[in-house]
N, C-alpha and C. Protein backbone atom coordinates (compact mmCIF):
# COMPACT_ATOMS: atom_id res chain seq x y z
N UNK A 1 128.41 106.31 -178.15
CA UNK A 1 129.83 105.93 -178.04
C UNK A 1 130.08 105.37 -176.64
N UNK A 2 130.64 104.03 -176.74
CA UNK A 2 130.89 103.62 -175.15
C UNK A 2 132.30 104.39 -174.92
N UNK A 3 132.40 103.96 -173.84
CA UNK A 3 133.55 104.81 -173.15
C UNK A 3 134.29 103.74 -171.52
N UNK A 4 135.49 103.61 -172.25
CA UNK A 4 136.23 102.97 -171.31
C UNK A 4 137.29 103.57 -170.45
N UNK A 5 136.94 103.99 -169.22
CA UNK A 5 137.82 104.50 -168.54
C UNK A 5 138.92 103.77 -167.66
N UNK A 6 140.39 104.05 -167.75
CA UNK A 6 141.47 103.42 -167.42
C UNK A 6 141.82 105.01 -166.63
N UNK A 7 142.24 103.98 -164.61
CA UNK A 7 142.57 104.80 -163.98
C UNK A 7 143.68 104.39 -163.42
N UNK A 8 144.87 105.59 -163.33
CA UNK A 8 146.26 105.16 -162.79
C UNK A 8 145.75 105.29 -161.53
N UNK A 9 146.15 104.62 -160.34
CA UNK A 9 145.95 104.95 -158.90
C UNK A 9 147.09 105.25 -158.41
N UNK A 10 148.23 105.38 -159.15
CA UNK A 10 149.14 106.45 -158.80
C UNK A 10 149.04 107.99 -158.98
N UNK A 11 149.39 108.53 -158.50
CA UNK A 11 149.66 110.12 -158.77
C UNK A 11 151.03 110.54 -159.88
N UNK A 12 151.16 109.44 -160.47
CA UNK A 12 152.52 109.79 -160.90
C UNK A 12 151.96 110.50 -162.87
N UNK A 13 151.86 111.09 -163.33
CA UNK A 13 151.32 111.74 -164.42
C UNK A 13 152.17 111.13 -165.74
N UNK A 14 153.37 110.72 -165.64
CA UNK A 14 153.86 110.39 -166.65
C UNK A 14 153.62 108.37 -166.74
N UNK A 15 152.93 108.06 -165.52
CA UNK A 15 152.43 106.71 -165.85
C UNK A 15 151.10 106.92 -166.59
N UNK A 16 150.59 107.51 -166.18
CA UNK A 16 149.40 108.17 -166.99
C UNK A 16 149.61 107.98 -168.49
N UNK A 17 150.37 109.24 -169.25
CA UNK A 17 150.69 109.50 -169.98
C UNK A 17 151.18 108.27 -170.70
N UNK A 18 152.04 107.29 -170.21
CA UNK A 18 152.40 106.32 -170.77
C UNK A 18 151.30 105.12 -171.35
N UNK A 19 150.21 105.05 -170.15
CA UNK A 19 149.36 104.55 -170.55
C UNK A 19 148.29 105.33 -172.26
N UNK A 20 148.16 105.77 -171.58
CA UNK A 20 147.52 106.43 -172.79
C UNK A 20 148.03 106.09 -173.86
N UNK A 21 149.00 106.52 -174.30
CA UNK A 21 150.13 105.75 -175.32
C UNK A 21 149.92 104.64 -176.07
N UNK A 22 150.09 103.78 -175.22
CA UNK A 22 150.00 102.37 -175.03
C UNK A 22 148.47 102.14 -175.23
N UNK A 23 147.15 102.57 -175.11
CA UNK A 23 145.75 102.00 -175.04
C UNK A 23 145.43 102.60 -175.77
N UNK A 24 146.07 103.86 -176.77
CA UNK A 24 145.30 104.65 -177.58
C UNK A 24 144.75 103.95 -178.62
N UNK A 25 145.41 102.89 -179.40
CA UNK A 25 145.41 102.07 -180.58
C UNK A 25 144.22 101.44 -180.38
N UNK A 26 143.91 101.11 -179.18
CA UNK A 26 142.74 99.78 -179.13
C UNK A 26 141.42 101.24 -179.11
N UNK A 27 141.36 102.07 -179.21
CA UNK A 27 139.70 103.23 -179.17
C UNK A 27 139.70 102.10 -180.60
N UNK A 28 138.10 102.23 -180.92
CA UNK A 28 137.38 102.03 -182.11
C UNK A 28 136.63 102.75 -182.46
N UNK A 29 136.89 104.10 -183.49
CA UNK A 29 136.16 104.99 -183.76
C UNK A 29 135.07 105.07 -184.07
N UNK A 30 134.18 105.63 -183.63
CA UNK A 30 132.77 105.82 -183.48
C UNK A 30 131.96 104.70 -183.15
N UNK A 31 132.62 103.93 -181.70
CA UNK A 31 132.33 103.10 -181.09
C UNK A 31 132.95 103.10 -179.62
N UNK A 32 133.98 103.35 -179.47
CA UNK A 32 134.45 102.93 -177.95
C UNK A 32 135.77 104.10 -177.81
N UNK A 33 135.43 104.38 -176.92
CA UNK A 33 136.36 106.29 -176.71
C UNK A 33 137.06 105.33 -175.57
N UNK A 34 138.66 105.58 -175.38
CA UNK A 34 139.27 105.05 -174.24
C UNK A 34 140.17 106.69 -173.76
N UNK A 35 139.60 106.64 -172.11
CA UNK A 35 140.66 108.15 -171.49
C UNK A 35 141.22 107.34 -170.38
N UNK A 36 142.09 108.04 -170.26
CA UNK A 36 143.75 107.47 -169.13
C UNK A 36 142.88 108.69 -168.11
N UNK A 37 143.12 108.88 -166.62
CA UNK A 37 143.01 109.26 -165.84
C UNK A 37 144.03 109.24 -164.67
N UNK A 38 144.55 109.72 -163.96
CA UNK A 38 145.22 109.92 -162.76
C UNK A 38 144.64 110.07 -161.28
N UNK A 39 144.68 108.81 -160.30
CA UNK A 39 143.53 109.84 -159.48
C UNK A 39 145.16 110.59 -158.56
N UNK A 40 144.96 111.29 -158.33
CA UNK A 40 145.18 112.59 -157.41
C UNK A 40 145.78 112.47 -156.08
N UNK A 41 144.78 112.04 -155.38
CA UNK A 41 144.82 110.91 -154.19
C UNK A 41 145.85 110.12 -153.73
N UNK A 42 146.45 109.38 -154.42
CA UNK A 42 147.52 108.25 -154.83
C UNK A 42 148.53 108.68 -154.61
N UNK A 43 149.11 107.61 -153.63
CA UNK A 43 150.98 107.75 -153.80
C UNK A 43 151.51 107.89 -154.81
N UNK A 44 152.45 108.69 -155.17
CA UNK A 44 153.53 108.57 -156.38
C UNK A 44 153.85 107.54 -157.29
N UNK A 45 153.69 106.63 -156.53
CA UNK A 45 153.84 105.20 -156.97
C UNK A 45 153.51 104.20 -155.81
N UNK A 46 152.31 102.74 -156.17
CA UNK A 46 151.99 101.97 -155.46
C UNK A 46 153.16 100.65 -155.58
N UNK A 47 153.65 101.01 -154.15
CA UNK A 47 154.97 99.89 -154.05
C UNK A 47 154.96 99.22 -152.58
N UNK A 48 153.97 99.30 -152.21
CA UNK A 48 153.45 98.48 -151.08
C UNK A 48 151.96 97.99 -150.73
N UNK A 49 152.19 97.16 -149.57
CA UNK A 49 150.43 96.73 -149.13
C UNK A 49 149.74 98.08 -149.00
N UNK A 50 150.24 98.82 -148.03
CA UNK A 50 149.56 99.85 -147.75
C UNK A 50 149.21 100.76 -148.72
N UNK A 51 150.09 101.15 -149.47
CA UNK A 51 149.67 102.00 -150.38
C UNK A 51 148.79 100.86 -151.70
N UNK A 52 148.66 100.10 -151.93
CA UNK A 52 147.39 99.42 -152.27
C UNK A 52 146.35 99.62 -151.73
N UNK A 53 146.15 99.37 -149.93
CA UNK A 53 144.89 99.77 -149.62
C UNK A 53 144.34 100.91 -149.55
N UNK A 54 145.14 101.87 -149.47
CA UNK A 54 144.84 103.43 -149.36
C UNK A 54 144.31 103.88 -150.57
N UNK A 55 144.78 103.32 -151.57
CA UNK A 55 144.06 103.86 -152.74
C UNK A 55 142.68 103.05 -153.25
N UNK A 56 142.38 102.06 -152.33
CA UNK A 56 140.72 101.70 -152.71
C UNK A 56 139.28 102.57 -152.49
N UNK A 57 139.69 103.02 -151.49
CA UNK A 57 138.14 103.99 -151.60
C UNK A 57 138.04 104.77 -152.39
N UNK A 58 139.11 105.56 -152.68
CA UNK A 58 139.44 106.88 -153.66
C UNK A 58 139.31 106.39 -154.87
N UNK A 59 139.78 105.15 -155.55
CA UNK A 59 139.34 104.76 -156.25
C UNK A 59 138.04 104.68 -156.31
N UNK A 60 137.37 103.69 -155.58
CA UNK A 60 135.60 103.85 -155.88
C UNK A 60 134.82 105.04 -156.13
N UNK A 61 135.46 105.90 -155.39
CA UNK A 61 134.41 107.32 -155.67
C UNK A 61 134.68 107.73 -156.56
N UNK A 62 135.96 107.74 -157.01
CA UNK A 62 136.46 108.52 -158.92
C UNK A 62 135.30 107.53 -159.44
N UNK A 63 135.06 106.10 -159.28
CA UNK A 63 134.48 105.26 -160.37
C UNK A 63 132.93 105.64 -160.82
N UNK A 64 132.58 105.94 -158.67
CA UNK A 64 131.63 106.19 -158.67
C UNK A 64 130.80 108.07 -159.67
N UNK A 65 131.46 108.85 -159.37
CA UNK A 65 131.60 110.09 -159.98
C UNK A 65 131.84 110.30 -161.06
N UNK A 66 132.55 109.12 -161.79
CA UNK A 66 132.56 109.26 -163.06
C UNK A 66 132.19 108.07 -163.89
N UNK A 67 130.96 108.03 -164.61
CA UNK A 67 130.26 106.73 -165.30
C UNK A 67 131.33 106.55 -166.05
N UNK A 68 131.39 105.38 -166.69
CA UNK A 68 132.16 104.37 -167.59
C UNK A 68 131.20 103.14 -168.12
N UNK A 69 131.75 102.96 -169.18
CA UNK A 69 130.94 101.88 -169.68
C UNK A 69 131.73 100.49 -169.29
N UNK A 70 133.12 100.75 -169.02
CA UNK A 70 133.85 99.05 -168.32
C UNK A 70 135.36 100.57 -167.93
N UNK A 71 135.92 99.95 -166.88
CA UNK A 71 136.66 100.67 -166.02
C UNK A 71 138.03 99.39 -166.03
N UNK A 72 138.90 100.24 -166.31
CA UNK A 72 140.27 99.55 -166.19
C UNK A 72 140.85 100.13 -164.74
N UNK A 73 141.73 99.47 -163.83
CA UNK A 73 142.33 99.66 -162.65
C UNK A 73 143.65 99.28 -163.29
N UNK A 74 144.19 100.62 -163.47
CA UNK A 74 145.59 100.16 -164.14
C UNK A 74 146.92 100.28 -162.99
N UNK A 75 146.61 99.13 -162.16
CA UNK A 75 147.94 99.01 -161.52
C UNK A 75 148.09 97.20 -161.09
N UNK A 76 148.90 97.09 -161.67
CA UNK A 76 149.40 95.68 -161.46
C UNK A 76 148.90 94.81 -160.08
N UNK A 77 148.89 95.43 -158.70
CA UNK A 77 148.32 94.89 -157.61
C UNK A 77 146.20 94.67 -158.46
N UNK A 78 146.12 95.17 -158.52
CA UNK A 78 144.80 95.05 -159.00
C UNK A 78 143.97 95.62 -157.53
N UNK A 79 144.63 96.82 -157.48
CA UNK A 79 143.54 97.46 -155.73
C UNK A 79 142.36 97.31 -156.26
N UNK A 80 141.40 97.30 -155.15
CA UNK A 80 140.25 97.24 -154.92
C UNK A 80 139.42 96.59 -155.76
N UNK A 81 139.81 95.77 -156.63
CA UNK A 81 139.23 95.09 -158.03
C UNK A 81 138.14 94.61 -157.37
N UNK A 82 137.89 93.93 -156.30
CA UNK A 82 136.40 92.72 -155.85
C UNK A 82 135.77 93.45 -155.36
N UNK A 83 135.92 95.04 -154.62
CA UNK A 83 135.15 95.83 -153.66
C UNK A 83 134.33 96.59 -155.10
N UNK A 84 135.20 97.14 -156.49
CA UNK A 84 134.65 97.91 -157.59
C UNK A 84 133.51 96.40 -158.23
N UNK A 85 133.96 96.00 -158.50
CA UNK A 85 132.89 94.85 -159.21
C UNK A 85 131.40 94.71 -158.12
N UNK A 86 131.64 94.12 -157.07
CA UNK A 86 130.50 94.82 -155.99
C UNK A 86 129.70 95.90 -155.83
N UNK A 87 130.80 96.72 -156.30
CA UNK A 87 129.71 98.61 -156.29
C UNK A 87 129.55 99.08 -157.34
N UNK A 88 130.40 98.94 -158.45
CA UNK A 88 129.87 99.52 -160.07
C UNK A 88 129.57 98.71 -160.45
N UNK A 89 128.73 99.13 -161.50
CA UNK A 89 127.35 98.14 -162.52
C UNK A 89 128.11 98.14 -163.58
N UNK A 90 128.87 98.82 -163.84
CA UNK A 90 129.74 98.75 -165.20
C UNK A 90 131.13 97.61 -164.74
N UNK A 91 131.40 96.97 -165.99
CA UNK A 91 132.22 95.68 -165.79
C UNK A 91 133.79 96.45 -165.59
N UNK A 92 134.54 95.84 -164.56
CA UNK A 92 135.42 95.82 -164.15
C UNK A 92 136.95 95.25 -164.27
N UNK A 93 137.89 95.67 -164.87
CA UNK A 93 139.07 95.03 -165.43
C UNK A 93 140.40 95.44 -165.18
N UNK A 94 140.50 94.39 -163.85
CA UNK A 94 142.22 94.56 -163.28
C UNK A 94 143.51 94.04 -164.00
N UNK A 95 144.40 94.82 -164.19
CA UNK A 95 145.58 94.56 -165.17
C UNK A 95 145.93 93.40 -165.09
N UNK A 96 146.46 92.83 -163.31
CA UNK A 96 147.00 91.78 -163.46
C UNK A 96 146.34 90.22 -163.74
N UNK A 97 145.24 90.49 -163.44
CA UNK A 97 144.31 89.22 -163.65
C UNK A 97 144.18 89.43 -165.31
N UNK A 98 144.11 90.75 -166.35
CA UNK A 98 143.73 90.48 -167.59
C UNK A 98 145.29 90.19 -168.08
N UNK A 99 146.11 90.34 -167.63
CA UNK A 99 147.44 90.26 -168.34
C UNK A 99 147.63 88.54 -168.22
N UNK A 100 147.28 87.85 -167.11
CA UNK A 100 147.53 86.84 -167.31
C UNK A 100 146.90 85.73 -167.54
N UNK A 101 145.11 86.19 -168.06
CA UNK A 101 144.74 85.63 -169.14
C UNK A 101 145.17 85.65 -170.25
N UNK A 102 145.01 86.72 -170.79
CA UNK A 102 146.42 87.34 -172.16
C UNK A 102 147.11 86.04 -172.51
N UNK A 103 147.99 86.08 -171.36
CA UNK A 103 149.31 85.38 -171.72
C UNK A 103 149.07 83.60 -171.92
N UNK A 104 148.17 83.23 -171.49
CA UNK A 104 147.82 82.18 -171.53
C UNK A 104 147.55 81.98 -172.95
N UNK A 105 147.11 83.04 -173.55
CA UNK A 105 147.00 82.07 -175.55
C UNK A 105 148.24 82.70 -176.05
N UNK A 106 148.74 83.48 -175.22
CA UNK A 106 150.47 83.14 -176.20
C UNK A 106 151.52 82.44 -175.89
N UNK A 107 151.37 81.48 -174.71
CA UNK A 107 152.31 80.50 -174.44
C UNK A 107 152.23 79.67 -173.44
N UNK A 108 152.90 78.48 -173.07
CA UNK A 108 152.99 77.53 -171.93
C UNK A 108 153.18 78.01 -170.11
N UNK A 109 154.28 79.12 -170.40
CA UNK A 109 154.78 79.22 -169.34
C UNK A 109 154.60 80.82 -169.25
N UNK A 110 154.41 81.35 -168.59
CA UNK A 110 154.25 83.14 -168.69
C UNK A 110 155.65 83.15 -167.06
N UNK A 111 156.46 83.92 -167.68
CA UNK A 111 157.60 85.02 -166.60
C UNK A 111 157.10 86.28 -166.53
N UNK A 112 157.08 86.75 -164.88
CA UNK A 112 156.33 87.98 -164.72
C UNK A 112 157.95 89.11 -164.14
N UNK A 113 157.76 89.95 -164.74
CA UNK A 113 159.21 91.55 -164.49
C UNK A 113 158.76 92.34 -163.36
N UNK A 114 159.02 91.74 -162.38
CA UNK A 114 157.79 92.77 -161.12
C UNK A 114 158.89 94.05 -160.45
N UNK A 115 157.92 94.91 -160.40
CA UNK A 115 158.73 96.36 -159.75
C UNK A 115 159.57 96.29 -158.51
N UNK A 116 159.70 95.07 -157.67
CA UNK A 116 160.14 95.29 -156.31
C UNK A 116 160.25 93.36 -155.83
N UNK A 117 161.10 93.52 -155.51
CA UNK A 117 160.93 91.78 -154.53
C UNK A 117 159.29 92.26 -153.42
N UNK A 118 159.58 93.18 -153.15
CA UNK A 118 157.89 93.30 -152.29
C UNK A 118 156.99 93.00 -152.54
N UNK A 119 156.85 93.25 -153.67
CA UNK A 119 155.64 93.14 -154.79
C UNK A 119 155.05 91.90 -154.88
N UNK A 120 156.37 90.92 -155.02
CA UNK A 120 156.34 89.64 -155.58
C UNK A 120 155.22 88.63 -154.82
N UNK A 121 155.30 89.24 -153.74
CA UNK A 121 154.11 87.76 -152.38
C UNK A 121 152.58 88.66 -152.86
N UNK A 122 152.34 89.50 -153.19
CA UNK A 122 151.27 89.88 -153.73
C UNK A 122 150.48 89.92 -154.91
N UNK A 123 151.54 89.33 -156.13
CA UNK A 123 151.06 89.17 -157.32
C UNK A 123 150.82 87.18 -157.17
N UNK A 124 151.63 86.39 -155.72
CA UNK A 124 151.71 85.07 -156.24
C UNK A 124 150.49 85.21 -155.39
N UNK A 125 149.48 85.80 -154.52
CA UNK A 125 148.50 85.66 -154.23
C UNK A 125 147.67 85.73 -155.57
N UNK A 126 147.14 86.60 -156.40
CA UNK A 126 147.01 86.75 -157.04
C UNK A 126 147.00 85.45 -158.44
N UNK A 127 148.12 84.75 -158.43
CA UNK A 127 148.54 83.36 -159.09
C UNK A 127 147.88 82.72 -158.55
N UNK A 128 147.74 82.29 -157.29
CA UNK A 128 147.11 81.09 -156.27
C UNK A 128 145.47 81.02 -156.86
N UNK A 129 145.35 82.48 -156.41
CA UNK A 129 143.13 82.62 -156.49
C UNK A 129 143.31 82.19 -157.88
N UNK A 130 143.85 82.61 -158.89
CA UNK A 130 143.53 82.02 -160.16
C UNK A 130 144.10 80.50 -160.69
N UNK A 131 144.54 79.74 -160.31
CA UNK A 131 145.27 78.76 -159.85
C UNK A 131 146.06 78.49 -160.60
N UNK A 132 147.11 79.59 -161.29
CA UNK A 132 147.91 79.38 -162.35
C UNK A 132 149.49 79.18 -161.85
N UNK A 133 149.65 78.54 -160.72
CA UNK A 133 150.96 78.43 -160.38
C UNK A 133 151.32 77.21 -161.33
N UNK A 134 151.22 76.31 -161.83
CA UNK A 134 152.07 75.52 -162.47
C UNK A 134 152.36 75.90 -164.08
N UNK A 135 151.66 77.35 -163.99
CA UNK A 135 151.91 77.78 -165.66
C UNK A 135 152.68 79.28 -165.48
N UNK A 136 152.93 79.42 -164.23
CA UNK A 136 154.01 80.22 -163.57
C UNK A 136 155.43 79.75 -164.10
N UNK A 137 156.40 80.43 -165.13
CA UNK A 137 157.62 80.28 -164.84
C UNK A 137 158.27 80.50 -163.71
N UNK A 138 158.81 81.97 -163.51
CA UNK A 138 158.82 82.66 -162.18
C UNK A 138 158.39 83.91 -162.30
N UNK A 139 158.89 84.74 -161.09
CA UNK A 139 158.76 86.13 -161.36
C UNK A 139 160.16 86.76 -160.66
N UNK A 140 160.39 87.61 -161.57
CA UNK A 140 161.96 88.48 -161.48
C UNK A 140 161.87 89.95 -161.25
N UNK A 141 162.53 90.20 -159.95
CA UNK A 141 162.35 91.97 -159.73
C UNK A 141 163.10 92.91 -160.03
N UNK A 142 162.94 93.83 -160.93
CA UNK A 142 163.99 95.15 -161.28
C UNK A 142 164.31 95.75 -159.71
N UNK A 143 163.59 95.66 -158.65
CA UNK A 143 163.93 96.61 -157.60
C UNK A 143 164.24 97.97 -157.81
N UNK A 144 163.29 98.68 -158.56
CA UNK A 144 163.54 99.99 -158.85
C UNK A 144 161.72 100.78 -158.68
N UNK A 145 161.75 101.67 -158.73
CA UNK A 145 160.54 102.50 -158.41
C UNK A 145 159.80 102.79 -159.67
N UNK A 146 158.32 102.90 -159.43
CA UNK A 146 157.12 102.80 -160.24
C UNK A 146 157.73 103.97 -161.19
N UNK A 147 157.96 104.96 -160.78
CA UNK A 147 158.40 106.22 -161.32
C UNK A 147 159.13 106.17 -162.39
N UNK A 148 161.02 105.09 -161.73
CA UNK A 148 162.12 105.09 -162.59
C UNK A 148 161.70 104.49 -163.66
N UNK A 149 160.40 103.34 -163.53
CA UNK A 149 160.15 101.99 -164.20
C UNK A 149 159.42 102.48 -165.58
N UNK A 150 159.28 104.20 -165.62
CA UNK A 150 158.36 104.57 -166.28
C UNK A 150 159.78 105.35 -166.97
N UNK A 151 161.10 105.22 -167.30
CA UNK A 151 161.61 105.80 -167.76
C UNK A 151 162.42 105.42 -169.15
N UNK A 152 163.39 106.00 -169.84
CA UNK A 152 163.80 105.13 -170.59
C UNK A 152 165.12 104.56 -170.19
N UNK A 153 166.01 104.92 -169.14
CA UNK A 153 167.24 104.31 -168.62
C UNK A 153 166.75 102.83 -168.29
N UNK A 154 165.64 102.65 -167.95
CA UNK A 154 165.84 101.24 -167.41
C UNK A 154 165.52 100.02 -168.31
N UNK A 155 165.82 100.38 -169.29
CA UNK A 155 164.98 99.81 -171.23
C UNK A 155 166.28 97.67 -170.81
N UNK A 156 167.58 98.64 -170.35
CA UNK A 156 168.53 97.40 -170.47
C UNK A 156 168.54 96.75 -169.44
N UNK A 157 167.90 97.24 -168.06
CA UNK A 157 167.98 95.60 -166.92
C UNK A 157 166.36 94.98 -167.37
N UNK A 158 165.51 95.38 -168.06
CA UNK A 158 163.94 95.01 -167.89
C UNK A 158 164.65 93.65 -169.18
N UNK A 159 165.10 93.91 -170.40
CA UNK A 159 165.69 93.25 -171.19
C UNK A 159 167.11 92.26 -170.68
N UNK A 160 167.99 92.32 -169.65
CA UNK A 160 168.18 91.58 -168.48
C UNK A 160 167.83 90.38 -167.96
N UNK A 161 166.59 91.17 -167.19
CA UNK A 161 165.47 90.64 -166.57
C UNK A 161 165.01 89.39 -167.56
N UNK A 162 164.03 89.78 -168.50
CA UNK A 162 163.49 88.92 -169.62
C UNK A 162 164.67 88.36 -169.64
N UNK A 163 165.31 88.23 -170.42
CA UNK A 163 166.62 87.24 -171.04
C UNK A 163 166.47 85.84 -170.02
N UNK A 164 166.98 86.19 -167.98
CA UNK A 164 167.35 85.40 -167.42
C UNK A 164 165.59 84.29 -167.46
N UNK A 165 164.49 85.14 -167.23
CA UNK A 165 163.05 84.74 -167.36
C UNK A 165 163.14 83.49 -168.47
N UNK A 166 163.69 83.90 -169.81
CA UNK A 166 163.14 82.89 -170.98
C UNK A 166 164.16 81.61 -170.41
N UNK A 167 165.69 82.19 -170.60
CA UNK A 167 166.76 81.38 -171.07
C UNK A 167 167.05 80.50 -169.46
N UNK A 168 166.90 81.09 -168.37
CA UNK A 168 167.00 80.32 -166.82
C UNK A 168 165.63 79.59 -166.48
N UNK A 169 164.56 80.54 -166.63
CA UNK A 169 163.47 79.79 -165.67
C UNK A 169 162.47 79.02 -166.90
N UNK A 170 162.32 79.60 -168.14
CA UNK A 170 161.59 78.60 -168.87
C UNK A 170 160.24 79.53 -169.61
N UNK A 171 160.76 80.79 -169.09
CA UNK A 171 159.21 80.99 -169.40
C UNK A 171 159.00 81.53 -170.92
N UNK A 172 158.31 81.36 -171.78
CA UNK A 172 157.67 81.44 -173.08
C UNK A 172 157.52 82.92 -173.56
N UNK A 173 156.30 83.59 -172.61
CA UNK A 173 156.09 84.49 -172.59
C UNK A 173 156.12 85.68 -171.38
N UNK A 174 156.25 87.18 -171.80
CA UNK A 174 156.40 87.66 -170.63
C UNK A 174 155.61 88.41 -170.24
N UNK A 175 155.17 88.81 -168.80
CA UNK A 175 154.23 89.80 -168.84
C UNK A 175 155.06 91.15 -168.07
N UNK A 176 154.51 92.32 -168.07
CA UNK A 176 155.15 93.47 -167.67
C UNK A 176 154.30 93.76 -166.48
N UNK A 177 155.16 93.80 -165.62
CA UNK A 177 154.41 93.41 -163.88
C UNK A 177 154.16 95.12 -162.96
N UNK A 178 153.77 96.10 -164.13
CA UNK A 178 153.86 97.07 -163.56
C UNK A 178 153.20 97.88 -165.07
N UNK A 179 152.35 98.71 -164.49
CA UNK A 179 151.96 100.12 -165.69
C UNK A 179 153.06 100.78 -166.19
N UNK A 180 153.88 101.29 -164.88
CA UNK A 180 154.67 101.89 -165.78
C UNK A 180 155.83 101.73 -166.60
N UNK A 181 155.75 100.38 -166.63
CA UNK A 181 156.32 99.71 -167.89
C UNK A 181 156.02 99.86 -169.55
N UNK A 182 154.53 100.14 -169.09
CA UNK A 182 154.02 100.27 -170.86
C UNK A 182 155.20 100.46 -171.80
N UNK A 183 155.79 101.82 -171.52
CA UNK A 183 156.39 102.13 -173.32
C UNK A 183 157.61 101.32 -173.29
N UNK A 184 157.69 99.98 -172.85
CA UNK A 184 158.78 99.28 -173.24
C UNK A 184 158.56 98.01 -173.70
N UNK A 185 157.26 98.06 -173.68
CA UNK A 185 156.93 96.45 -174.19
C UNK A 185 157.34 95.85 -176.08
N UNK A 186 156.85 96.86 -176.82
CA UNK A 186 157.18 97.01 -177.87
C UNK A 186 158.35 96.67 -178.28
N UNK A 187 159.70 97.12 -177.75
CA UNK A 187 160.81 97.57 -177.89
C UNK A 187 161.68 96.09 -177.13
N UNK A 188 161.19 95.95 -176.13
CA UNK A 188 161.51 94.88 -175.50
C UNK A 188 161.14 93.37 -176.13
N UNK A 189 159.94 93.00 -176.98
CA UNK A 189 159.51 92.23 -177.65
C UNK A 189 160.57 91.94 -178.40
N UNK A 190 160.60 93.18 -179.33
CA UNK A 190 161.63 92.97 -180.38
C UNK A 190 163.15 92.46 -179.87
N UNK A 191 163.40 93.03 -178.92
CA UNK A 191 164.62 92.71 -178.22
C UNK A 191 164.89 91.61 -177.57
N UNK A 192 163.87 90.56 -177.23
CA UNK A 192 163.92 89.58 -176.60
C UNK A 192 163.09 88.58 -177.74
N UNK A 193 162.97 88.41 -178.22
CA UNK A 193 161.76 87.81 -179.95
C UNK A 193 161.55 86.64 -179.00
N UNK A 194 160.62 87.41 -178.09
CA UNK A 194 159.76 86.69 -177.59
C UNK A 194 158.51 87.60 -176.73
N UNK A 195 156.89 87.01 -176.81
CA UNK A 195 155.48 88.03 -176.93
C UNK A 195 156.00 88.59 -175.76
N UNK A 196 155.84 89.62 -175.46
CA UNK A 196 155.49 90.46 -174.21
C UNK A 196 154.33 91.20 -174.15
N UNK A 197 153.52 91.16 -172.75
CA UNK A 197 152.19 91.27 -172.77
C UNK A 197 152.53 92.74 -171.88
N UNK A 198 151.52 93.51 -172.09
CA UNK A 198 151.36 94.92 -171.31
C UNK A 198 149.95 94.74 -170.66
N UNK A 199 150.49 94.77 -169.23
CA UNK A 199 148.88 94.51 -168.41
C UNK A 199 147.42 95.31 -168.73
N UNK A 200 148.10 97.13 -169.25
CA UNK A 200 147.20 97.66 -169.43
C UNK A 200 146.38 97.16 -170.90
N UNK A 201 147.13 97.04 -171.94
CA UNK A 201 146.55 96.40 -173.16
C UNK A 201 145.83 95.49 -173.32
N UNK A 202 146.39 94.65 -172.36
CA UNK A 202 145.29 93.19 -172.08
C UNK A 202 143.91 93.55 -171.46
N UNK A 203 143.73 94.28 -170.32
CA UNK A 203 143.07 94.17 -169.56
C UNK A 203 141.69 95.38 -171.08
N UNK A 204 142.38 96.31 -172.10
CA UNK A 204 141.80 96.81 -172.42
C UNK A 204 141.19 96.16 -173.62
N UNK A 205 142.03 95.16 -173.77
CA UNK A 205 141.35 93.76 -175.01
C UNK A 205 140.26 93.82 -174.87
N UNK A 206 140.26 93.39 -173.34
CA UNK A 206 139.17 92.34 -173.09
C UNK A 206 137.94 93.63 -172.70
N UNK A 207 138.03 94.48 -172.12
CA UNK A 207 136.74 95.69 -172.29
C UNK A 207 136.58 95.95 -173.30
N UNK A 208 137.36 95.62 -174.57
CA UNK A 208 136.75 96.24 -175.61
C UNK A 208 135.71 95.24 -176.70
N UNK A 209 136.68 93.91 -176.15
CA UNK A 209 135.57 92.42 -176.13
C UNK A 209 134.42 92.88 -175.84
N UNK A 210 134.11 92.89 -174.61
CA UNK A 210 132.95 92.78 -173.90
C UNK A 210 132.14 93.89 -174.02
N UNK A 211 132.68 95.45 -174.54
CA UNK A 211 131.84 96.20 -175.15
C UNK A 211 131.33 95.90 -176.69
N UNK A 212 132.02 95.25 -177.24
CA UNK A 212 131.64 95.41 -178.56
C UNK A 212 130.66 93.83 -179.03
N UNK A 213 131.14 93.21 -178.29
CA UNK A 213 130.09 91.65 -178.64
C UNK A 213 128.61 91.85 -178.32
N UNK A 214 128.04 91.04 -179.45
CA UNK A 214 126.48 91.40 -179.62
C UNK A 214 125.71 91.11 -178.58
């Protein structure tokens, strides 16, 4: 049985939990086991540079300490994604880079819902290395915390958010610019009838691609 491990690098347990949720559907029984993890280590929530970098080593050694057959980094910055591909032998899959492949076969223009205006100069790095700025609608910030973002009060600015994304800036499809968004993608789809992508789902597509192809 392969085994795909997805790690929150927050400390926050109910992003965890949410994930799980959200990635349970894609296991393929008696083929590919998927576990959510928390590392420990981790700010409450990653809502800055710094707390991005702080959680890269700690990350590697959970990776390292614990085998995986392909390893999800489930936080939207995509910490330490180029330092883990370098040191684990097992294949490597950052949310935000798989979310916005994703989104690319469901539409022209992808709008990203990011946790913080802070956030925002770090995910368009992120756009640049992959050179998808002209398939960039924009990106729009709830300005609220990894934590709140994981709750259900905030179900009506994320749906807000989307609305101004499709109907102002153009964009097609949306992606959810944060983990602990998961349990609203669903709900929000329907509410906006238009695809919304969940970084963690994507990113677990594609490990489950790449475990299961001959």
């Amino acid at each position: 049985m392969a085994l795909i491990r997805i790690i929150n690098p927050n400390s926050n347990p109910a992003v965890t939990a949410g994930l799980a949720e959200a990635t349970a559907p894609f296991a393929v029984p008696g083929r590919i086991e998927i576990a959510c993890e928390t590392l420990e280590e981790g700010p409450f929530g990653i809502e800055s540079q710094r707390d991005v970098e702080t959680v890269v080593l700690p990350l590697i050694a959970r990776m390292q300490a614990h085998p995986a057959d392909a390893f999800v980094i489930a936080c939207y910055s995509d910490p330490g994604l180029a330092l883990a591909r370098a040191e684990i032998a097992a294949p490597v899959f950052g949310i935000q880079e798989s979310a916005m492949a994703i989104a690319l076969t469901h539409g022209d223009r992808f709008g990203v819902i990011a946790i913080a205006d802070a956030s925002i100069p770090r995910h368009m790095r992120a756009i640049r290395t992959m050179g998808l700025e002209t398939r960039l609608a924009a990106e729009r910030a709830l300005n609220l915390t990894v934590a709140q973002s994981a709750t259900d009060g905030v179900f009506d600015r994320l749906a807000e958010t989307g609305r101004l994304l499709i109907e102002r800036d153009g964009a097609d499809v949306l992606i959810l610019g944060c983990a602990g968004m998961a349990r609203h993608r669903a709900r929000l789809e329907a509410e906006l009838d238009c695809p919304v992508i969940d970084p963690a789902q994507a990113a677990v597509t594609l490990a489950v691609g790449a475990l299961i192809a001959p």
